[in-house]
C-alpha atoms as a PDB file:
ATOM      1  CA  UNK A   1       5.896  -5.584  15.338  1.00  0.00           C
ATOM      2  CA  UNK A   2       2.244  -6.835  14.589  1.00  0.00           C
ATOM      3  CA  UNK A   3       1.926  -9.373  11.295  1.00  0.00           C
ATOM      4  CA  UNK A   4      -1.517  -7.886   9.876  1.00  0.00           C
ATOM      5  CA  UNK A   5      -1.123 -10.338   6.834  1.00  0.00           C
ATOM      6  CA  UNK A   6      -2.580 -13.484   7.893  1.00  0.00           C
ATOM      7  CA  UNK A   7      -5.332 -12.625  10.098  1.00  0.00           C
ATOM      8  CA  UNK A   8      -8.966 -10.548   9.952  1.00  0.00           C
ATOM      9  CA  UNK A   9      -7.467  -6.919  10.838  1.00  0.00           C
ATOM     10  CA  UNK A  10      -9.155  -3.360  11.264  1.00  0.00           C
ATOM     11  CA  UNK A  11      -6.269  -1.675   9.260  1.00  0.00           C
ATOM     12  CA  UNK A  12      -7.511   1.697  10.960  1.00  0.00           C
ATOM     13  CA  UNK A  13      -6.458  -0.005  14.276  1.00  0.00           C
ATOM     14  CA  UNK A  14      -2.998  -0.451  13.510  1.00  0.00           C
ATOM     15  CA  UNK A  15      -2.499   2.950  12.041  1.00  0.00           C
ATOM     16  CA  UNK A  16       0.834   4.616  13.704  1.00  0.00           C
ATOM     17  CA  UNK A  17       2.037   1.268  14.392  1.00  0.00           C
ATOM     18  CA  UNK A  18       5.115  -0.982  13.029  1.00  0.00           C
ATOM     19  CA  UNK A  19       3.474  -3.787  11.321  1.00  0.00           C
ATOM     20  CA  UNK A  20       4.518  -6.528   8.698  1.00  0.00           C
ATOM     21  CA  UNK A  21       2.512  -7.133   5.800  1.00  0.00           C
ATOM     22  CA  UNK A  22       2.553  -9.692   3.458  1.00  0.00           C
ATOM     23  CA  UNK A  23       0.749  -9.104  -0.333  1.00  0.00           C
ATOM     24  CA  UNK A  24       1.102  -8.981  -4.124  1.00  0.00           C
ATOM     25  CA  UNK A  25       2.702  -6.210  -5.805  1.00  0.00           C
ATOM     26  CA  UNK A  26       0.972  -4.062  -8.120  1.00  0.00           C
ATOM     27  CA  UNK A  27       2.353  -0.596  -9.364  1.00  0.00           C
ATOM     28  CA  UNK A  28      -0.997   1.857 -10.037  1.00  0.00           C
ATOM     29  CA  UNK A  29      -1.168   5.863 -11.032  1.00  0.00           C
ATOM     30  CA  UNK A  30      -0.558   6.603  -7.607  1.00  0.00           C
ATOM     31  CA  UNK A  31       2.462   4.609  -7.150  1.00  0.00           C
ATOM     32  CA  UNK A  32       3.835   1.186  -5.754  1.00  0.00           C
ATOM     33  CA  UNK A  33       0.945  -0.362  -3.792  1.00  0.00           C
ATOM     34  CA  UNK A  34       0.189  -4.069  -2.201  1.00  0.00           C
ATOM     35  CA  UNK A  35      -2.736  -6.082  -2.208  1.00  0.00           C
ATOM     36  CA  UNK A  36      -2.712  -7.481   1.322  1.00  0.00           C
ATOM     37  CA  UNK A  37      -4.820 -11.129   1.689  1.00  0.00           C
ATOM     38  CA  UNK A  38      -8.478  -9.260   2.686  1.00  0.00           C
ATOM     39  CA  UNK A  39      -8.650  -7.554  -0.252  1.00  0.00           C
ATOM     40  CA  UNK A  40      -6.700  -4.087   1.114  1.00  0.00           C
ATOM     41  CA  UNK A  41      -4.309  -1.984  -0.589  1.00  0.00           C
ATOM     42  CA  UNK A  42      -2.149  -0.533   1.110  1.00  0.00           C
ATOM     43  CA  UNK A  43       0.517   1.909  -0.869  1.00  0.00           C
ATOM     44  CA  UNK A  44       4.207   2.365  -0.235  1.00  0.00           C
ATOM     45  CA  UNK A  45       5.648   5.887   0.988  1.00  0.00           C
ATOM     46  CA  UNK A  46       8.147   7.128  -1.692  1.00  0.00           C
ATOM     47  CA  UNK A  47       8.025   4.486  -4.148  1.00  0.00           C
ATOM     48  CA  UNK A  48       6.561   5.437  -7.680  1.00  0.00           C
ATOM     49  CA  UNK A  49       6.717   1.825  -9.002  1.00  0.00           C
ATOM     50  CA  UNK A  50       8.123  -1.837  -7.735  1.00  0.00           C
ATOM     51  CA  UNK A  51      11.265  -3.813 -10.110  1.00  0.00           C
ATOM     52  CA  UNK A  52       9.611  -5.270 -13.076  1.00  0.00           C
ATOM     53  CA  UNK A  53      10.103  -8.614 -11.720  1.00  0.00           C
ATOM     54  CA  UNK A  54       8.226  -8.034  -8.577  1.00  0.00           C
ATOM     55  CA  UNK A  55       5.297  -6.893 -10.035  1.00  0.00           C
ATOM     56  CA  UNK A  56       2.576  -9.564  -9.615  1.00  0.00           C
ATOM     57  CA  UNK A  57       4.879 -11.359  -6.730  1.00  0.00           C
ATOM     58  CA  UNK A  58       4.339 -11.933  -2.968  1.00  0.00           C
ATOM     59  CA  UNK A  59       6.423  -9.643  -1.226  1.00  0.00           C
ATOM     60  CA  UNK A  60       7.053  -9.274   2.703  1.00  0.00           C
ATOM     61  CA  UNK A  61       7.179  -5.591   3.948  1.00  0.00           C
ATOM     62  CA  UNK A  62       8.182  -3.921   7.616  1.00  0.00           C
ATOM     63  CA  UNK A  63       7.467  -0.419   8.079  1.00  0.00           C
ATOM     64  CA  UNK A  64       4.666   2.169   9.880  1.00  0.00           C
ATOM     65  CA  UNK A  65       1.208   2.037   8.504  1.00  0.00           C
ATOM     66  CA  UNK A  66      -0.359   5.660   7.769  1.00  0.00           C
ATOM     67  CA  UNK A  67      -3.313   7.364   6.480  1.00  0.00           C
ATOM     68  CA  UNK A  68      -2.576  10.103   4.194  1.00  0.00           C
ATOM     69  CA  UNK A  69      -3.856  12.314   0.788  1.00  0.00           C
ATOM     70  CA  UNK A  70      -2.056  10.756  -1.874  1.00  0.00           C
ATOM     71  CA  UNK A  71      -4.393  13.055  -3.895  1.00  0.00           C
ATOM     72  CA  UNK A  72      -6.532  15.591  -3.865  1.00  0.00           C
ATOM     73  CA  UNK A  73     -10.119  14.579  -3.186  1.00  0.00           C
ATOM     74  CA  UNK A  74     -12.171  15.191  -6.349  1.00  0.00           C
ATOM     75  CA  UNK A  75     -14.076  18.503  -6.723  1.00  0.00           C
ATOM     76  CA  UNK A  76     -17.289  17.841  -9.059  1.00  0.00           C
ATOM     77  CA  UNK A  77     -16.819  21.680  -9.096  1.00  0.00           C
ATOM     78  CA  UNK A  78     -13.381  21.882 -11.158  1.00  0.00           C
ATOM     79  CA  UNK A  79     -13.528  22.157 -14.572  1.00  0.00           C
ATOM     80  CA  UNK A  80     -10.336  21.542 -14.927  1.00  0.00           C
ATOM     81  CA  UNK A  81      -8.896  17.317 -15.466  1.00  0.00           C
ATOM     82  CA  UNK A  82      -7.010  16.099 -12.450  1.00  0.00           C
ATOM     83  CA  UNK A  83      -5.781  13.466 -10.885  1.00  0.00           C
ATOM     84  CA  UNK A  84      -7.850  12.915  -7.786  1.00  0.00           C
ATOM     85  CA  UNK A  85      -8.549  10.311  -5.115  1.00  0.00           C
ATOM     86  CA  UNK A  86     -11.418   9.141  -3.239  1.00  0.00           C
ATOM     87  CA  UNK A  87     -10.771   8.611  -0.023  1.00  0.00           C
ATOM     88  CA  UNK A  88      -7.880   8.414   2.279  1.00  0.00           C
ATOM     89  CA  UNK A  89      -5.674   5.836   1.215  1.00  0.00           C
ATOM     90  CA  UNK A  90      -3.308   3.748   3.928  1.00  0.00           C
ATOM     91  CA  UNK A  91       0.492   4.199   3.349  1.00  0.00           C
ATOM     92  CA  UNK A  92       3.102   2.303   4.675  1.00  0.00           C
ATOM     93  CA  UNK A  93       6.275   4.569   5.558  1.00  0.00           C
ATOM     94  CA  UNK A  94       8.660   1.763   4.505  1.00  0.00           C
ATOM     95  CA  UNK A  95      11.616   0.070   6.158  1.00  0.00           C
ATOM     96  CA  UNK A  96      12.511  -2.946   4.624  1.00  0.00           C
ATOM     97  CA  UNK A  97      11.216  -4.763   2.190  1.00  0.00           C
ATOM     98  CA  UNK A  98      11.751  -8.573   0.284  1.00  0.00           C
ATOM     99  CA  UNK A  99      10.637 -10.627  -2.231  1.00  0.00           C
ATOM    100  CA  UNK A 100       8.857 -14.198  -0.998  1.00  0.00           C
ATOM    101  CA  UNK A 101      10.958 -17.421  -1.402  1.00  0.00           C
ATOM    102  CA  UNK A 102       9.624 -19.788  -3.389  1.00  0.00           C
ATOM    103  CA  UNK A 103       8.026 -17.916  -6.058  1.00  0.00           C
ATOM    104  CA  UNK A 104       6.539 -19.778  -8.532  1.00  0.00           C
END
């Protein structure tokens, strides 16, 4: 399993593959997400939010790292309001998941 949390990583190159990653924990509109060390967000498969404790905590997650629509790209053409997406976001299909020791 490849730690892509301390170290300069092309996330695209470890797409399909197990991987730990290491981040803060945010919730956003298109669910549970973590801000990796980088700057990189990567979201969480099935999970629409994180425990109100975690949120804003370093958390350590295992799992296989996707790309995938969470959303519809948007359509300057629609009249209609939607939710929409720019971009395909990375997803990690989750496995296990913890909450860092010594939080502060």
């Amino acid at each position: 399993m490849d730690d892509i949390s301390n170290k300069e990583v092309d996330l695209n190159d470890m797409v399909g593959k197990s991987v730990v990653i290491r981040g803060i924990a945010h919730d956003a509109k298109a669910g549970a997400l973590v801000a990796i060390d980088g700057g990189e967000v990567v979201y969480i498969s099935e999970r629409a939010s994180w425990p109100p404790a975690w949120i804003g905590k370093r958390v350590t997650l295992e799992g296989k790292l996707n790309k995938r629509r969470n959303f519809p790209e948007p359509d300057p053409n629609n009249e209609l309001i939607e939710q929409a997406m720019q971009g395909i976001p990375f997803v990690l299909e989750l496995d296990r998941y913890s909450l860092d020791e010594n939080q502060q």
